[in-house]
C-alpha atoms as a PDB file:
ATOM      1  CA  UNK A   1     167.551 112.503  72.431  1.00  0.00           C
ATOM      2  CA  UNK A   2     168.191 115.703  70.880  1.00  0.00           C
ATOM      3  CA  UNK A   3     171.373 116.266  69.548  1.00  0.00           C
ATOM      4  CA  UNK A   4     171.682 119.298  71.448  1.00  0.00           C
ATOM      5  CA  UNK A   5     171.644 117.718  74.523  1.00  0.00           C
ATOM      6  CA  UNK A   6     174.058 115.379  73.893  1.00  0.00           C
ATOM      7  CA  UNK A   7     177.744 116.009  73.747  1.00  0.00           C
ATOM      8  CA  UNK A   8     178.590 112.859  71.183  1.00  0.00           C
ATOM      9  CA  UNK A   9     175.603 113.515  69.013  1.00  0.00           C
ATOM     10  CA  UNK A  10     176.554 117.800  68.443  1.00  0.00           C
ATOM     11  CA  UNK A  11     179.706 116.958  67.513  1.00  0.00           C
ATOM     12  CA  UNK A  12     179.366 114.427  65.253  1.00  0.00           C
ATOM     13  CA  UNK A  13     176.987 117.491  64.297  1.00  0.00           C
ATOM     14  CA  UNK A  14     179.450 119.807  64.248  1.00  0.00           C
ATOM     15  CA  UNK A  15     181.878 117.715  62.137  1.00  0.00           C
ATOM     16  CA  UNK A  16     179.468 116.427  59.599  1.00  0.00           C
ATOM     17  CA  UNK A  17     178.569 120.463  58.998  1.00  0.00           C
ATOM     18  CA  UNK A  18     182.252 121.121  58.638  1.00  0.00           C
ATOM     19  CA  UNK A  19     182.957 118.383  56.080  1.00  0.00           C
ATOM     20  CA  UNK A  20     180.039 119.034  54.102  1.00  0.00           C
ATOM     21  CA  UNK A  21     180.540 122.692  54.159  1.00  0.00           C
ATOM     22  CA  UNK A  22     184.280 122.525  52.667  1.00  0.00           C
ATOM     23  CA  UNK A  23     183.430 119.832  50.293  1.00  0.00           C
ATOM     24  CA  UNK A  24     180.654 122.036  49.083  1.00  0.00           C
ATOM     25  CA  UNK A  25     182.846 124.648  48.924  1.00  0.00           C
ATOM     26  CA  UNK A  26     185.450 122.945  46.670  1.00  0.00           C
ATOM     27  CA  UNK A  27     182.756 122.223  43.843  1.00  0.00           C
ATOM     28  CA  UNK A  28     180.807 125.368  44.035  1.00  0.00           C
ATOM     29  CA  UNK A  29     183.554 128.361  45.450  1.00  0.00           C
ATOM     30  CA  UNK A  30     181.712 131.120  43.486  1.00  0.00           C
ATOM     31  CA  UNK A  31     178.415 130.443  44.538  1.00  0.00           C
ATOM     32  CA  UNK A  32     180.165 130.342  48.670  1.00  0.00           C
ATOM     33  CA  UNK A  33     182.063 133.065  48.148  1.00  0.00           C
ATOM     34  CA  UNK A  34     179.673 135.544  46.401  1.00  0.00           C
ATOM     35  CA  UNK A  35     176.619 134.347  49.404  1.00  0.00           C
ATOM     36  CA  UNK A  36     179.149 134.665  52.535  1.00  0.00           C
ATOM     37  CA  UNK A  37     177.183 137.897  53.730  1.00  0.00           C
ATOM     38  CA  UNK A  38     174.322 136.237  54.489  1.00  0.00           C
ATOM     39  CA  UNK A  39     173.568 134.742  57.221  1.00  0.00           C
ATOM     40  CA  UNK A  40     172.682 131.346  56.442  1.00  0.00           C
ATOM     41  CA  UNK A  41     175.082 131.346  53.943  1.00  0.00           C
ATOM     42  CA  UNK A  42     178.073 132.979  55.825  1.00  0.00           C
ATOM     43  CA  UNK A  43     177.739 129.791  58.491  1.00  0.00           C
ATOM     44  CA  UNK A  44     178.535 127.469  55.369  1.00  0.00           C
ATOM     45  CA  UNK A  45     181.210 129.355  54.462  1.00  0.00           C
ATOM     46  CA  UNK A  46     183.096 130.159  58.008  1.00  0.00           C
ATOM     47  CA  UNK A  47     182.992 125.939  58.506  1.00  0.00           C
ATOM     48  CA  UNK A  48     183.924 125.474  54.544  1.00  0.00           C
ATOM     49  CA  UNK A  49     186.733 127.955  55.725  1.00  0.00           C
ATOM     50  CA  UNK A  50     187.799 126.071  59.133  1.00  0.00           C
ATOM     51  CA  UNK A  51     187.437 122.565  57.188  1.00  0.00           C
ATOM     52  CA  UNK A  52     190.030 124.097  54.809  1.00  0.00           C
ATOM     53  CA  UNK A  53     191.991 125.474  56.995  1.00  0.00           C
ATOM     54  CA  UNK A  54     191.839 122.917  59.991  1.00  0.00           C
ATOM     55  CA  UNK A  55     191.880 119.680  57.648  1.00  0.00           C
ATOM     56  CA  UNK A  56     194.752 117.750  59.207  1.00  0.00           C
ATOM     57  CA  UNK A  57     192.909 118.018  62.662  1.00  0.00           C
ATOM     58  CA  UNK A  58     189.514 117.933  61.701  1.00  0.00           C
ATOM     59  CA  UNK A  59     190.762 113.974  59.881  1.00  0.00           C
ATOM     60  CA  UNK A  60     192.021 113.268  62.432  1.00  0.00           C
ATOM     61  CA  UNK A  61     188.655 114.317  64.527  1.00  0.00           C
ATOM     62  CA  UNK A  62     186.694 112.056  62.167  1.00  0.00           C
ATOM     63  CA  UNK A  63     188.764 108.888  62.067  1.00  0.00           C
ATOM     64  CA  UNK A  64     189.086 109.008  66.176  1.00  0.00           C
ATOM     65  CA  UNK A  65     185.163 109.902  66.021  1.00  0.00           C
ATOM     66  CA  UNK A  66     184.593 107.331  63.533  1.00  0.00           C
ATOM     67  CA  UNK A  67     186.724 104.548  65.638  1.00  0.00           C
ATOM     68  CA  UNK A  68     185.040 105.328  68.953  1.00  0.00           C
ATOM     69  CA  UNK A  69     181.531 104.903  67.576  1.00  0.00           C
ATOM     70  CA  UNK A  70     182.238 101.981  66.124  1.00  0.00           C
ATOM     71  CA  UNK A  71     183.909 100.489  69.024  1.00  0.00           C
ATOM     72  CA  UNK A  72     180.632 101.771  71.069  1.00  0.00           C
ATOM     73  CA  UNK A  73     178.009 100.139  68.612  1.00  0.00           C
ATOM     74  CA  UNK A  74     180.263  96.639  68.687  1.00  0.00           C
ATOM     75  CA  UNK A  75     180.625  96.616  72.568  1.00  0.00           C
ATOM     76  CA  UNK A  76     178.385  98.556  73.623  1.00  0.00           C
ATOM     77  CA  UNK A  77     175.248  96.489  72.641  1.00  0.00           C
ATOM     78  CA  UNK A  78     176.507  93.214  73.836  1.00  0.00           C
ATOM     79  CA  UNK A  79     175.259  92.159  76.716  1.00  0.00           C
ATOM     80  CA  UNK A  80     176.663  90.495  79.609  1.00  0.00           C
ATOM     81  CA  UNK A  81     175.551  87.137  80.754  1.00  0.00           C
END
């Protein structure tokens, strides 16, 4: 299923984009900062800016996103008798 179509699947999406972005970011803020007008480029650099801004909550996102799919894939494909 696409991942636009599923809730679970766009935000892990969403979060992996935002992580990347300010991580990417932190090793290269030049390059970012002198491509934000574009438009590809300005989409890195408005998550690299939330992930920077937001980091507490977006940890927090990705250990409570991290624990629930794990939980899912360990329960969730057992079977019952």
């Amino acid at each position: 299923m696409s991942a636009l179509f599923n809730f679970q699947s766009a935000l892990l999406v969403l979060l992996l984009l935002i992580c990347t972005s300010a991580y990417c970011h932190q090793l290269f803020p030049a390059f970012m900062d002198r491509k934000k007008g574009s438009a590809m480029w300005g989409i890195f650099w408005k998550c690299a800016r939330i992930g920077e801004r937001l980091s507490l909550y977006i940890s927090i996102c990705c250990v409570i996103f991290a624990v629930s799919l794990t939980s899912y894939l360990t329960f969730g494909s057992q079977k019952a008798d």
